[in-house]
C-alpha atoms as a PDB file:
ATOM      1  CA  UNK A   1    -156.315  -4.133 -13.067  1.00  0.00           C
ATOM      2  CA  UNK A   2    -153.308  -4.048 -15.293  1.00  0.00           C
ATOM      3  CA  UNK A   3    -152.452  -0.262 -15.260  1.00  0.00           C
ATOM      4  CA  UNK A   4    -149.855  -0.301 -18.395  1.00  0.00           C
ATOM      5  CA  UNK A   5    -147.012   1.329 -16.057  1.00  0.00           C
ATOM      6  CA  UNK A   6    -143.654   0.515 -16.407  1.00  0.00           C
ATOM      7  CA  UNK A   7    -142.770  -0.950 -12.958  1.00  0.00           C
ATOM      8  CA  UNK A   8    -138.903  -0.186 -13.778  1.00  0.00           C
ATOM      9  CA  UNK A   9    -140.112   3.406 -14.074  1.00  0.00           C
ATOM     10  CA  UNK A  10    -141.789   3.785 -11.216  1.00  0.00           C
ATOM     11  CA  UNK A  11    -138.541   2.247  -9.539  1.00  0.00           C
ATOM     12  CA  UNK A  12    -136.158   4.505 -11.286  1.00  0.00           C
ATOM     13  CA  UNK A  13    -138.395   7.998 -10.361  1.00  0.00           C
ATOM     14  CA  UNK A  14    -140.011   6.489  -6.746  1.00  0.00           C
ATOM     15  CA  UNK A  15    -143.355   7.194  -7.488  1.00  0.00           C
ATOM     16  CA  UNK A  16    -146.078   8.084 -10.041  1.00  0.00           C
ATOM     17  CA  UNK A  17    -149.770   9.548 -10.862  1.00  0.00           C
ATOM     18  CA  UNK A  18    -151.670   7.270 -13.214  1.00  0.00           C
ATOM     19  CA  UNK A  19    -155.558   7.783 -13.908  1.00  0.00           C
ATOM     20  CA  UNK A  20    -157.634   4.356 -13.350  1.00  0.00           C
ATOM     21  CA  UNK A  21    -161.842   3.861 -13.646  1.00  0.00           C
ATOM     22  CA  UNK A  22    -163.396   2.754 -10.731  1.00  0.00           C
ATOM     23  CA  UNK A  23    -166.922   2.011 -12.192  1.00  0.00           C
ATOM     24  CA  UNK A  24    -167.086   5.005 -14.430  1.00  0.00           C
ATOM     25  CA  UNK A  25    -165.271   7.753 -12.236  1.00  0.00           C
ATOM     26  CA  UNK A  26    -161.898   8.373 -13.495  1.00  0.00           C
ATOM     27  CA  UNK A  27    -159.568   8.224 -10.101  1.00  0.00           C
ATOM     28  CA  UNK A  28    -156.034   9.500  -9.602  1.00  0.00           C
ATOM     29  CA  UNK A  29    -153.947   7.261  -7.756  1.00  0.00           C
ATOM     30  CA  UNK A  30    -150.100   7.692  -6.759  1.00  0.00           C
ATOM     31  CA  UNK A  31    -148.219   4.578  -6.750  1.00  0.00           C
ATOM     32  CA  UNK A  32    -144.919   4.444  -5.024  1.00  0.00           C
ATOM     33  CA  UNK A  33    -142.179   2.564  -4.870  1.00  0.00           C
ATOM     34  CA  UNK A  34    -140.496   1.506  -1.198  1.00  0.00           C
ATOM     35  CA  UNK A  35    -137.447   0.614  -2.333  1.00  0.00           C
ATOM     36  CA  UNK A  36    -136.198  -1.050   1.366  1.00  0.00           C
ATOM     37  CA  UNK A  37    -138.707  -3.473   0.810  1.00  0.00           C
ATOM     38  CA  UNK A  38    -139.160  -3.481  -3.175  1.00  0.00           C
ATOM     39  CA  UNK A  39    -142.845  -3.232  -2.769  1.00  0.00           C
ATOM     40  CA  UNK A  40    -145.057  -0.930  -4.827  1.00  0.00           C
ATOM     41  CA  UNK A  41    -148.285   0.891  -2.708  1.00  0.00           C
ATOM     42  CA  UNK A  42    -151.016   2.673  -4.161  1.00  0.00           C
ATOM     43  CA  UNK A  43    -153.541   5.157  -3.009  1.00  0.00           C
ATOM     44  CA  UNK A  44    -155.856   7.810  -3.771  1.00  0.00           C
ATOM     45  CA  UNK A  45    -153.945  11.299  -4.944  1.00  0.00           C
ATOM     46  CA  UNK A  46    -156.347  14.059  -3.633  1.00  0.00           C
ATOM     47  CA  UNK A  47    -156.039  15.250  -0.694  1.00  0.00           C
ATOM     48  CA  UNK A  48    -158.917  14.721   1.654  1.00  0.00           C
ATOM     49  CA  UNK A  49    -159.219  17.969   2.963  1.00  0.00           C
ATOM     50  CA  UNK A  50    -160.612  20.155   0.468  1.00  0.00           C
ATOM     51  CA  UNK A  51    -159.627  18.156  -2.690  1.00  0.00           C
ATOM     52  CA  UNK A  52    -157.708  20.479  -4.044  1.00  0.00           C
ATOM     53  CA  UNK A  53    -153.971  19.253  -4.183  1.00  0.00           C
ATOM     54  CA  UNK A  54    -152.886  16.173  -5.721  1.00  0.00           C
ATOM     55  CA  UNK A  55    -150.165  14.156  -3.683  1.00  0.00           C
ATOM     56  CA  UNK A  56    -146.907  15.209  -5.358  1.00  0.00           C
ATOM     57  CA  UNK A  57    -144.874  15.848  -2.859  1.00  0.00           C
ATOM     58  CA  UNK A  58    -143.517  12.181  -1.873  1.00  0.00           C
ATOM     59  CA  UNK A  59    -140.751  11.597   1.167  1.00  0.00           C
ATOM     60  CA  UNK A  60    -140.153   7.977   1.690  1.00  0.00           C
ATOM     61  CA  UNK A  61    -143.442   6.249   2.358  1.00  0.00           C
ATOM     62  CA  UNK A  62    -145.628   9.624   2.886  1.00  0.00           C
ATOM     63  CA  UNK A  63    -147.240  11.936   0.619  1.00  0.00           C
ATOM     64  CA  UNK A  64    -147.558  15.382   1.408  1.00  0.00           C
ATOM     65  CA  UNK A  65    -150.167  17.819   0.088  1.00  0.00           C
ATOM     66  CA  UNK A  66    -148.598  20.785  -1.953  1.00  0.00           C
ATOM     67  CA  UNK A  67    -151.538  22.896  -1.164  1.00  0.00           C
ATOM     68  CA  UNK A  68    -152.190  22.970   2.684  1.00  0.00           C
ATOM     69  CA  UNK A  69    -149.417  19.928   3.965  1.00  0.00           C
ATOM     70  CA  UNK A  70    -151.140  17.260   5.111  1.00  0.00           C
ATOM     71  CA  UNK A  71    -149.503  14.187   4.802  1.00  0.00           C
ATOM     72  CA  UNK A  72    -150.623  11.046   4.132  1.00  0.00           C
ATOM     73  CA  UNK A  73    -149.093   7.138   4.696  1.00  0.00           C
ATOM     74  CA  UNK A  74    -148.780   5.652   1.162  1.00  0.00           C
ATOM     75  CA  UNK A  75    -149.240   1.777   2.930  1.00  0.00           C
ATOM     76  CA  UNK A  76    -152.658   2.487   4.976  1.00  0.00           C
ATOM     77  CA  UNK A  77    -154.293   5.791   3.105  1.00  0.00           C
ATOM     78  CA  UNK A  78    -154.344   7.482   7.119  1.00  0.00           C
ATOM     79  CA  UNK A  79    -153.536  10.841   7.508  1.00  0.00           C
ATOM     80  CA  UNK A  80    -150.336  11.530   9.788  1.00  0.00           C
ATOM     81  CA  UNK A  81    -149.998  15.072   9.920  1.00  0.00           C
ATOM     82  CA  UNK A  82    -153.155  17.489   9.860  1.00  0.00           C
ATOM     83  CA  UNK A  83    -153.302  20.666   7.478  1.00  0.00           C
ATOM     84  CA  UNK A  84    -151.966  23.555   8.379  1.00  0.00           C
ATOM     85  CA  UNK A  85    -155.352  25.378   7.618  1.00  0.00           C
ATOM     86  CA  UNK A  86    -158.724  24.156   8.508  1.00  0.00           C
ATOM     87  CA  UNK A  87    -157.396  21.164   9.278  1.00  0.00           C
ATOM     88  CA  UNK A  88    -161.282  20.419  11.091  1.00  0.00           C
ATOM     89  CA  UNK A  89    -162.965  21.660   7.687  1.00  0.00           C
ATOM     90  CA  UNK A  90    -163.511  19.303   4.942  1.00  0.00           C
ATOM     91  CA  UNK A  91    -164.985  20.124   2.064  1.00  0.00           C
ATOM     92  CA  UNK A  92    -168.376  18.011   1.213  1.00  0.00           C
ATOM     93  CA  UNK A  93    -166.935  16.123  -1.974  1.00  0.00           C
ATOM     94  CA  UNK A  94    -163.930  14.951   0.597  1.00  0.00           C
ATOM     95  CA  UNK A  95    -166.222  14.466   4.270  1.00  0.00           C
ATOM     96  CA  UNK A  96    -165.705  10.715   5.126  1.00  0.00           C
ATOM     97  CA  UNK A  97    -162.976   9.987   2.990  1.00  0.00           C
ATOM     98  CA  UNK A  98    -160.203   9.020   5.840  1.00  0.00           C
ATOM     99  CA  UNK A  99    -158.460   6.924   5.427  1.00  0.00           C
ATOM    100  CA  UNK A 100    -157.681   7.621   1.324  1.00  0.00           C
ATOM    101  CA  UNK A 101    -158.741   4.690  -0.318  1.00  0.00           C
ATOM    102  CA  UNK A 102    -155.676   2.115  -0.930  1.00  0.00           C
ATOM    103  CA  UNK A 103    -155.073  -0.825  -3.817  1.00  0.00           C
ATOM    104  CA  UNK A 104    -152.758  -3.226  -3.319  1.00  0.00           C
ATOM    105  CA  UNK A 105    -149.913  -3.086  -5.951  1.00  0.00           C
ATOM    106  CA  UNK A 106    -147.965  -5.555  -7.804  1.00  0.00           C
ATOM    107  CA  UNK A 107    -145.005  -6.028 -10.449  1.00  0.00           C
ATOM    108  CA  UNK A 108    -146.645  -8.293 -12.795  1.00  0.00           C
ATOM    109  CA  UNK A 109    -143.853  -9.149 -15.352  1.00  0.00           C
ATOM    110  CA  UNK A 110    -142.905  -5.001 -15.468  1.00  0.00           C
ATOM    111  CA  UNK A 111    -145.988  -3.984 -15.486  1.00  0.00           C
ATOM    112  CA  UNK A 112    -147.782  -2.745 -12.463  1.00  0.00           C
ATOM    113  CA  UNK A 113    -150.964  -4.410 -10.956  1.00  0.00           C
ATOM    114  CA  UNK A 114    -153.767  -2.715  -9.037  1.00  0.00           C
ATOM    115  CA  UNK A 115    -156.015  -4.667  -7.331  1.00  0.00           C
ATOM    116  CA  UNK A 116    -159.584  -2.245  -7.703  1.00  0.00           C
END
């Protein structure tokens, strides 16, 4: 799926939000930028906990929840670090939902790829 991102952009900031469709749900997915390797990764940007906090807070190759920290591994969707609340409480939209959902992510010409 060609998501119309500037891959240059996504290099120069490290990472990004974009909205794709997946069937007919509109998904939020953070792409970032590892730029060791010069790869691009892509996963899901809610947090599975209680689906409240979108993945903004990015360090390297792991995306921290603003809302109750846990952080997440941009390369395999698995959680590394538990919330700091109810980290054993899931809310029923999120139950089942580990590891977030990955794509894999490509520079197509400057434009970045998802494969959905």
């Amino acid at each position: 799926m060609h998501v119309g991102i500037s891959s240059d952009l996504v290099r120069k900031r490290g990472w990004i939000i974009t909205v794709i469709s997946v069937g007919r749900v509109p998904v939020p997915v953070l792409i970032v930028h590892d730029k060791a390797s010069d790869r691009f990764y892509a996963m899901d940007a809610v947090c599975a906990h209680f689906g409240c906090g979108l993945l903004t807070d990015i360090n390297g190759l792991n995306a921290r929840c603003p809302i109750h920290g846990a952080v997440y591994d941009v390369r395999t969707g698995a959680r590394v670090i538990e919330p700091s609340s109810n980290p054993a409480s899931p809310c029923g939209f999120c139950a089942g939902r580990l590891p977030l959902r990955t794509y894999a992510a490509s520079d197509d010409n400057g434009t970045i790829d998802l494969e959905v």
